[in-house]
Protein backbone atom coordinates (compact mmCIF):
# COMPACT_ATOMS: atom_id res chain seq x y z
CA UNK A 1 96.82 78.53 89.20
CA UNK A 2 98.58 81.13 90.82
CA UNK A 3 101.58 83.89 91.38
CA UNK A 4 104.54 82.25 94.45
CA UNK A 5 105.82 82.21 95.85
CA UNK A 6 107.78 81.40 96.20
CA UNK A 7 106.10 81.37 96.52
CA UNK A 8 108.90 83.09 98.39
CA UNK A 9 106.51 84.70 98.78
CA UNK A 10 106.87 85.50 98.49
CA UNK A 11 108.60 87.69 98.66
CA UNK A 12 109.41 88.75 101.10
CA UNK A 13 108.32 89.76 100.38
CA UNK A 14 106.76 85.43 97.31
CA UNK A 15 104.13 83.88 96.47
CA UNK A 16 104.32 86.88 96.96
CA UNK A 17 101.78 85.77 93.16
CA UNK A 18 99.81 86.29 91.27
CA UNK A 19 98.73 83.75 88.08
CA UNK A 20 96.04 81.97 87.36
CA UNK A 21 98.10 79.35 89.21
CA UNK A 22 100.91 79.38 91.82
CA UNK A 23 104.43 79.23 90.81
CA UNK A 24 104.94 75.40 91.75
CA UNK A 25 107.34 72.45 91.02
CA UNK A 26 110.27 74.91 90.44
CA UNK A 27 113.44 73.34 88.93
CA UNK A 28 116.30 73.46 91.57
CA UNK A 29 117.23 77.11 92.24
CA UNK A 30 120.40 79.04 91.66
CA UNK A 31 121.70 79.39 95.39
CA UNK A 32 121.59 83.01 96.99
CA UNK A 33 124.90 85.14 96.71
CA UNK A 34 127.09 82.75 98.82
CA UNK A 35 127.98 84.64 102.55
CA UNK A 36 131.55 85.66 103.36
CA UNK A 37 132.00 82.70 106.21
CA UNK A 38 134.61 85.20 107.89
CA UNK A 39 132.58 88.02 108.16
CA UNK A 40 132.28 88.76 111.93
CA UNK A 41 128.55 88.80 113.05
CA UNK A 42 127.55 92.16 114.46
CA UNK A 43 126.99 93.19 117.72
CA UNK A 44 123.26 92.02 119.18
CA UNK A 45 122.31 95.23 120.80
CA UNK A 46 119.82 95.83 123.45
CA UNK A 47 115.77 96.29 122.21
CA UNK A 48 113.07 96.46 125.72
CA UNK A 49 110.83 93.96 125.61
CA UNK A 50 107.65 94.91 123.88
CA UNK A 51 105.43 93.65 126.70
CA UNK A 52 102.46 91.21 126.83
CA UNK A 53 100.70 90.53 123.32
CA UNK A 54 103.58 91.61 121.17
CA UNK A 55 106.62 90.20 119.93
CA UNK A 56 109.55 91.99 118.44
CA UNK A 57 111.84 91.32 114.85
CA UNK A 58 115.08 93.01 115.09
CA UNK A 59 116.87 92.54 111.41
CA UNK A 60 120.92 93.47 110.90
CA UNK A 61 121.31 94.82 107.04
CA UNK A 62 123.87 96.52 105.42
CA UNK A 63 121.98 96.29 102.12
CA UNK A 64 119.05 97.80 102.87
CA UNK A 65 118.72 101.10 101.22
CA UNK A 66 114.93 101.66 101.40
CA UNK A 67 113.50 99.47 104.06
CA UNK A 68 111.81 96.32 104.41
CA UNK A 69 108.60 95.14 105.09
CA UNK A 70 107.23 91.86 106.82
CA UNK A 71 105.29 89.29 105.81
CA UNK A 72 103.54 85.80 106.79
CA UNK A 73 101.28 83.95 108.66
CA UNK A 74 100.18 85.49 112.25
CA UNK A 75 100.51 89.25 111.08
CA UNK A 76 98.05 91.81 109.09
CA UNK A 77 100.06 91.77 106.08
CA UNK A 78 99.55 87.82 105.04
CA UNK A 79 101.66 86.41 102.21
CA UNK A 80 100.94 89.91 99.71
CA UNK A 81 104.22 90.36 99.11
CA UNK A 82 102.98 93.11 96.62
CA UNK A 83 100.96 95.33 98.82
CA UNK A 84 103.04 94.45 102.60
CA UNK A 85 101.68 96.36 105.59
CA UNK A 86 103.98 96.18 107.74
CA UNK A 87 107.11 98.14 107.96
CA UNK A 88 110.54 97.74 109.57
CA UNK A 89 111.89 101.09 111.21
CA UNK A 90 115.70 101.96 111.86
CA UNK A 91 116.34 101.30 115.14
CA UNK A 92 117.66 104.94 116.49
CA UNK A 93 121.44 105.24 117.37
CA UNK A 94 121.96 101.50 115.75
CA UNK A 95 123.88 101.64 112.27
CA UNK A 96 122.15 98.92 110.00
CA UNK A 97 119.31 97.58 112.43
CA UNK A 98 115.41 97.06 111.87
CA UNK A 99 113.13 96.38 113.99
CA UNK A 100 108.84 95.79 114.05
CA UNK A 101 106.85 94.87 116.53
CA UNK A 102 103.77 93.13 115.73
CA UNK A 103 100.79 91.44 118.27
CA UNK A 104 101.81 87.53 119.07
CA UNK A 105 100.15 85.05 117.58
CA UNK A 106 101.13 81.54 118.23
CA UNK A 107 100.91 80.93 114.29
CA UNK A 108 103.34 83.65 113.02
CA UNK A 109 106.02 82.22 110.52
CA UNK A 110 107.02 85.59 108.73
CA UNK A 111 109.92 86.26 106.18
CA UNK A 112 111.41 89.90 105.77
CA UNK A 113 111.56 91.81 102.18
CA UNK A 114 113.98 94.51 101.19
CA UNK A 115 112.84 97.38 99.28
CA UNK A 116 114.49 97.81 95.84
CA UNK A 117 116.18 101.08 96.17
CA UNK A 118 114.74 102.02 92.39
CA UNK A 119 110.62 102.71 92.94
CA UNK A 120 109.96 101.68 89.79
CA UNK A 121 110.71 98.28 90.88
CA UNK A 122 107.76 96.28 92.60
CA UNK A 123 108.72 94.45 95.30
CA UNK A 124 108.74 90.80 94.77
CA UNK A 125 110.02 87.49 96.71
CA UNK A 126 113.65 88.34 94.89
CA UNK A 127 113.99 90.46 97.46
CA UNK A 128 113.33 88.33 101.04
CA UNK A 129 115.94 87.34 103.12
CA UNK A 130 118.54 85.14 101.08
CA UNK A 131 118.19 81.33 101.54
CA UNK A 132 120.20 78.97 103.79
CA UNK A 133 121.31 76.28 101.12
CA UNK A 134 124.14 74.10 100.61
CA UNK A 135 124.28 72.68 97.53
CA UNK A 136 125.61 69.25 97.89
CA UNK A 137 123.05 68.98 101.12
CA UNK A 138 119.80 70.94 100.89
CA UNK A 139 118.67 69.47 104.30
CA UNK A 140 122.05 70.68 105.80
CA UNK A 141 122.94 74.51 106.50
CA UNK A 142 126.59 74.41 107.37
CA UNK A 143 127.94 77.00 110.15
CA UNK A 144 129.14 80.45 108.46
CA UNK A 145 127.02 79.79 105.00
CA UNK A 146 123.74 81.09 105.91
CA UNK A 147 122.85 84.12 104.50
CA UNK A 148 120.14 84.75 107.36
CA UNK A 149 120.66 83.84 110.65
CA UNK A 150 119.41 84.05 114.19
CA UNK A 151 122.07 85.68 116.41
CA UNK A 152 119.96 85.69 119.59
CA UNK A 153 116.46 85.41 121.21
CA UNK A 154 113.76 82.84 121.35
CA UNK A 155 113.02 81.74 117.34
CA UNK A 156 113.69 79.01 114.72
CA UNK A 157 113.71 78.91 111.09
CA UNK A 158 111.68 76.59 109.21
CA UNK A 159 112.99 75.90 105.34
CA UNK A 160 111.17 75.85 101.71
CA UNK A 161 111.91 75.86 98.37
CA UNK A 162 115.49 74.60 98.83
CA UNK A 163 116.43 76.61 101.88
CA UNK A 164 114.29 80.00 101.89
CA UNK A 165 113.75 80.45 106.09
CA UNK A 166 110.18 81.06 107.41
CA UNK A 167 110.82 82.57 110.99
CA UNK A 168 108.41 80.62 113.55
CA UNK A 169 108.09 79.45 117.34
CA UNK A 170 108.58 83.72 118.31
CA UNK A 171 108.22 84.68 122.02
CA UNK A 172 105.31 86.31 123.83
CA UNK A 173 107.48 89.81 124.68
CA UNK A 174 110.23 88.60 122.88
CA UNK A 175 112.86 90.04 120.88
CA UNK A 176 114.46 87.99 118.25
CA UNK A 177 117.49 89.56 116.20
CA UNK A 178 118.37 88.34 113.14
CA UNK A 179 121.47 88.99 110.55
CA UNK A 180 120.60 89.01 107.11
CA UNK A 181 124.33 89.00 105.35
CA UNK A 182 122.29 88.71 101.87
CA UNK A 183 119.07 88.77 100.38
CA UNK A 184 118.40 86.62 97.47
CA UNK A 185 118.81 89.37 95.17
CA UNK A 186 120.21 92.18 95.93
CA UNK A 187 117.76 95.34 96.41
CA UNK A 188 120.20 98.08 94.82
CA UNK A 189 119.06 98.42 91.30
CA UNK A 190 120.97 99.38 88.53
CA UNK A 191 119.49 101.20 85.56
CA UNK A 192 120.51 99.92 82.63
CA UNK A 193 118.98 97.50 79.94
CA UNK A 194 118.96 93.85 80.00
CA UNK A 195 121.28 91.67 77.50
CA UNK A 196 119.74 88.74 78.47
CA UNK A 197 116.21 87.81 79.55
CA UNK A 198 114.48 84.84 80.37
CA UNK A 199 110.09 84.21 80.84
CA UNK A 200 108.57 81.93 83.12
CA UNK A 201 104.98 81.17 82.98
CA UNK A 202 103.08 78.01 82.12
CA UNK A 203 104.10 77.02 78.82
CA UNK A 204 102.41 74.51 76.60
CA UNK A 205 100.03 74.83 79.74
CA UNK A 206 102.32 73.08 82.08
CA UNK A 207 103.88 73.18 84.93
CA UNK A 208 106.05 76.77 85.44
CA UNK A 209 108.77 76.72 84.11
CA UNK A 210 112.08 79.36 82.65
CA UNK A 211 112.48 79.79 78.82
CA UNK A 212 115.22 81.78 77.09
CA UNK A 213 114.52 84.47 75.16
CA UNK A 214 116.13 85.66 71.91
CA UNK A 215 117.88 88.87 72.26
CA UNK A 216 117.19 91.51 69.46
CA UNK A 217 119.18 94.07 70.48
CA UNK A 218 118.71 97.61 72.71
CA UNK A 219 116.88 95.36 75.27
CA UNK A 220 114.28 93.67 72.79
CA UNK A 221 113.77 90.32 72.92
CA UNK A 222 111.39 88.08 71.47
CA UNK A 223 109.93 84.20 72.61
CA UNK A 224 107.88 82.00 70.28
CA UNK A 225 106.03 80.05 71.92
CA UNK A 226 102.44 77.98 73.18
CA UNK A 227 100.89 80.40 75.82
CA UNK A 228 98.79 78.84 78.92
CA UNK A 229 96.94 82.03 79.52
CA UNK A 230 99.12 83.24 82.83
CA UNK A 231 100.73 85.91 83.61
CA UNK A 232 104.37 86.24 82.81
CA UNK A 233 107.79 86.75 84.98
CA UNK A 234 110.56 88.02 83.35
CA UNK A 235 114.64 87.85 84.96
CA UNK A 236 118.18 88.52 83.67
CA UNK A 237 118.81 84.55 83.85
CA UNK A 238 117.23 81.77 84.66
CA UNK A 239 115.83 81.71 88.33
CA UNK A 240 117.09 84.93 88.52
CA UNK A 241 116.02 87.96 90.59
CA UNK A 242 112.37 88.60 88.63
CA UNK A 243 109.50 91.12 88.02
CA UNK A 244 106.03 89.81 87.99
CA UNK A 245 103.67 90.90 84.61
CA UNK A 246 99.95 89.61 85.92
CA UNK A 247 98.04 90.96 82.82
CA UNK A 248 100.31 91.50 79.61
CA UNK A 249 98.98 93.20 76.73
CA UNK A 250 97.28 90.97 74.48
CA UNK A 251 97.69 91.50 70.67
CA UNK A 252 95.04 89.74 68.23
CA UNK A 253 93.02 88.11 71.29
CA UNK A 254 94.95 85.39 72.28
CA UNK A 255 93.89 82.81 74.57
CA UNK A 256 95.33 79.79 76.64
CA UNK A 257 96.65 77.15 74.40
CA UNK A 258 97.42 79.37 71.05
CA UNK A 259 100.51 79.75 69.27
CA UNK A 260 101.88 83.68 70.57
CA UNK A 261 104.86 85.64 70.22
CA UNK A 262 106.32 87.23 73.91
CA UNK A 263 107.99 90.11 73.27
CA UNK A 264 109.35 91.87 75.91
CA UNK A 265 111.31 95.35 76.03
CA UNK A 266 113.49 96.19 78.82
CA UNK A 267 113.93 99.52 79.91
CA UNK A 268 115.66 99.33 83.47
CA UNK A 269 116.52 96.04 83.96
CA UNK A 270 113.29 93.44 84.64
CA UNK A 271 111.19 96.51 84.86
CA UNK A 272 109.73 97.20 80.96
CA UNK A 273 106.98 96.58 79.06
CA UNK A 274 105.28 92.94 77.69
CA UNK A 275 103.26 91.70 74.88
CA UNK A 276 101.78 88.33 73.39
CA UNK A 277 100.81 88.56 70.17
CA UNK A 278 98.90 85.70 68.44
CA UNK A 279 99.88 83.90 65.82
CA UNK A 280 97.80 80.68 65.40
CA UNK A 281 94.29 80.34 67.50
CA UNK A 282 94.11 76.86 69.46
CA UNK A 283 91.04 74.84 70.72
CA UNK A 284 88.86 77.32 72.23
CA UNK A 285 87.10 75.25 75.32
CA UNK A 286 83.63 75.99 76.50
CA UNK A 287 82.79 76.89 79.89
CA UNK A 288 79.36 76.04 81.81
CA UNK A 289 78.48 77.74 84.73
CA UNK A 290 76.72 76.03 87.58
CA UNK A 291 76.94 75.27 91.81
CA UNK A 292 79.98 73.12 92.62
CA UNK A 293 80.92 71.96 96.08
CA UNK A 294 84.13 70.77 96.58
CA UNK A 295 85.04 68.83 99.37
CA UNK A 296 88.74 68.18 100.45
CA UNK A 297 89.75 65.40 102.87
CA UNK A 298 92.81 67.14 105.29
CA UNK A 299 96.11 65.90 105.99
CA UNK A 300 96.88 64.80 109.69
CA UNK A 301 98.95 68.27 110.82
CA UNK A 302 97.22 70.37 109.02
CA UNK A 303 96.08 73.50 111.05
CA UNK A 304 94.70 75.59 107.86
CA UNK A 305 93.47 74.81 104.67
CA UNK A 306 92.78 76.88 101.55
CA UNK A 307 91.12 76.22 98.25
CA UNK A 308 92.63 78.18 95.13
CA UNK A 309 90.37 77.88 92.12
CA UNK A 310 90.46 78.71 88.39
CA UNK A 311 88.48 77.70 85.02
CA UNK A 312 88.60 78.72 81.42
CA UNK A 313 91.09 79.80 79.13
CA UNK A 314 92.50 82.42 79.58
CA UNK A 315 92.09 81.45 83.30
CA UNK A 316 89.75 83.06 85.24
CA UNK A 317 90.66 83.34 88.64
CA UNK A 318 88.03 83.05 91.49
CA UNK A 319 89.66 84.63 94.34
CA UNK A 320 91.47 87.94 94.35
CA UNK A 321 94.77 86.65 96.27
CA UNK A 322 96.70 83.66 96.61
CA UNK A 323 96.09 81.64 98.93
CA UNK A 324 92.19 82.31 98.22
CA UNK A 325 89.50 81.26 100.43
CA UNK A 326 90.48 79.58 104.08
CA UNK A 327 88.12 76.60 104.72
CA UNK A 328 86.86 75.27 107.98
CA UNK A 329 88.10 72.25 108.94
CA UNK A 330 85.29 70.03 110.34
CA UNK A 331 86.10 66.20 110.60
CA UNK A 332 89.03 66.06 108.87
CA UNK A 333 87.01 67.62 106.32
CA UNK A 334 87.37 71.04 104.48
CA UNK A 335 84.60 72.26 101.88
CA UNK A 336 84.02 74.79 99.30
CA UNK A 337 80.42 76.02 97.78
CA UNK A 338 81.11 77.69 94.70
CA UNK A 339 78.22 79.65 93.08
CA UNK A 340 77.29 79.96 89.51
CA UNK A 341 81.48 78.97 89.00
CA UNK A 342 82.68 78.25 85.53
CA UNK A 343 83.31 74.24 84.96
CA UNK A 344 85.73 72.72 84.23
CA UNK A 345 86.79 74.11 87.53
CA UNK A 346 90.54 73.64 88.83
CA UNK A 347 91.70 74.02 92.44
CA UNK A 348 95.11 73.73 94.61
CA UNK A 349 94.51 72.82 98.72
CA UNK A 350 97.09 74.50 100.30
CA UNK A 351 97.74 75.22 104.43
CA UNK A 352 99.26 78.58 104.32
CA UNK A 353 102.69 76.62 105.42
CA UNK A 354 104.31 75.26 102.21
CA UNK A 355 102.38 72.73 101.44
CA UNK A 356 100.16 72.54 98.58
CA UNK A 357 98.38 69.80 96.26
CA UNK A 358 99.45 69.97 92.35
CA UNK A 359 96.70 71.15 90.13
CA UNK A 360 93.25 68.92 90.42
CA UNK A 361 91.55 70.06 87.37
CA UNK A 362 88.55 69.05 85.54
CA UNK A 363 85.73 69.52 87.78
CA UNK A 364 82.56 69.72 86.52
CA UNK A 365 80.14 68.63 89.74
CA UNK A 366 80.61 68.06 93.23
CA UNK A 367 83.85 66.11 94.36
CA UNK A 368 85.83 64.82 97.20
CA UNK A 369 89.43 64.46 97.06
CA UNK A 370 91.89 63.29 99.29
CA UNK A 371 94.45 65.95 100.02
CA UNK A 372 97.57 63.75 100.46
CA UNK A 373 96.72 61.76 97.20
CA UNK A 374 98.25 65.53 95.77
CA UNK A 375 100.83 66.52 97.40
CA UNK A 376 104.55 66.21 96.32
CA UNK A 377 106.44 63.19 97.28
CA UNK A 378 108.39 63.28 100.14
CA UNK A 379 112.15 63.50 99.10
């Protein structure tokens, strides 16, 4: 189980985690601020080729008062959206530009994360480049409502989550510029308290999912409810711009499945402090620990597969980042050889691209699953 992305990713940026399990099956979002369609695009300037190897990401911002990094498939920072290594510069005599230049890789598919002008405010996949969504059409991006679009050079934008653009199919001493009229949340924070909050974590240990919380005044506010032993992300409103608690403090020793109360006290916004205190103790499970391959039969198209993994309560997780451990694909066939792991054992497949399997939990010995069997229907 594990912190998004979304995912992203992000951001951003997403996935950007994470959880003891990825932030999956989210409900439909709210759409990005919603572009001015008769803004005039700005003027593509002029950026020299980087040469052979490298490939060059110009951004246009207005809203950009710290920065932004980079981040996706193909470059050195991966999907951390918390700990990004690469940074976009101002481009020198060019009011609102960014540009990086990173070595070519025929795999990149990057996003671009602003960097919350408060630095008490992590940076998260709130902040990436604001999605391409029409409402009525998800699959349709409308001229004049994008909120991120190519203005020139070799590029195209692949779309997740309802519309967030992955930048792929870059140029070998290319520039591609890019105008981001919005980011999905805006990066210039204000410091004040929040009146209304909402959590998102796997409640009842389900799917993630956005509760309300009850507001008890100067920025307290309290949620009963059934913790599943993840971390927590807090907003202003529901799919809201969010900040990402991995490892609240724990009151009374709760674990996955007990009866807790989430309290959570705002002191600039989403950035604050978090508890879960417990209230009534649940089933506590046992966990054995033995060797457990697992075996995962790949998708036709996929270039990359991962394995995420988690067991216990509260959830252990296996690997230090999402997406966790990149298998070899041999035969259509991708394994895993866990050592002395916890059983039950849980996993997600993913392909660094968008695509991952739903939870496949209870594994206690080695087991062979077919890949497709859990992925989300095709809409």
């Amino acid at each position: 189980m594990k912190f998004n992305k979304f995912f992203f990713a992000a951001v951003a940026f997403a996935a950007l985690a994470m959880v003891s399990c990825k932030q999956k099956n989210e409900p439909t979002p709210t759409p990005d601020p919603t572009p001015d369609p008769t803004e005039e695009a700005p003027e593509v300037p002029s950026i020299a080729a980087p040469g052979a190897g490298k490939t060059t990401i110009a951004i246009y911002a207005k809203e950009c008062p710290a920065g932004a990094y980079l981040v996706g498939d193909g470059t050195e920072a991966g999907w951390n959206e918390k700990d990004p290594q690469v940074k976009f510069e101002a481009v020198a005599d060019l009011e609102n530009w960014y540009a990086v230049t990173i070595d070519f890789a025929e795999n990149i598919a990057v996003k671009a994360i602003a960097i919350p002008s408060d630095e008490d405010v992590p940076l998260s996949w709130s902040y990436q480049w604001g999605k391409n969504y029409d409402p009525e059409d998800p699959g349709d991006v409308p001229e004049g409502t994008e909120n991120t679009k190519i203005l020139s050079g070799t590029g195209d934008f692949q779309y997740e989550n309802n519309g967030q653009p992955k930048l792929i199919n870059v140029a070998d001493n290319g520039v591609v510029y890019i105008w981001v009229k919005n980011w999905a949340a805006s990066p210039i924070i204000e410091a004040k308290k929040l009146e209304t909050a909402w959590a998102k974590s796997a409640w009842e240990g389900s799917d993630w999912y956005w509760k309300e919380m009850t507001a008890k005044g100067d920025g307290v506010f309290e949620l009963y409810t059934r913790w599943g032993g993840n971390g927590i992300n807090i907003a202003e409103t529901e799919n809201g711009a969010d900040a990402w608690y991995p490892d609240p403090e724990k009151i009374g020793e709760p674990l996955a499945g007990d009866s807790v109360l989430v309290t959570f006290i705002s002191e600039k916004g989403t950035v604050g402090s978090i508890s879960i205190t417990l209230v009534e103790a649940g089933e506590r499970p046992e966990v054995e620990f033995k060797d457990v391959t697992v075996t995962g039969v790949v998708p036709e198209g996929w270039e990359q597969c991962y394995i995420w993994a988690w067991y216990g309560a509260p959830s252990v997780n296996v690997f230090e980042n999402w997406p966790g451990a990149e298998l070899e694909i041999v035969d259509g066939r991708a394994s895993y050889a866990f050592e002395q792991v916890g059983t039950p054992l849980s996993v997600i497949f993913s392909n660094g691209a968008g695509a991952q399997t739903s939870d496949i939990t209870g594994i206690t010995e080695d087991a062979e699953f077919v890949i497709a069997d859990y992925l989300p229907a095709a809409e």
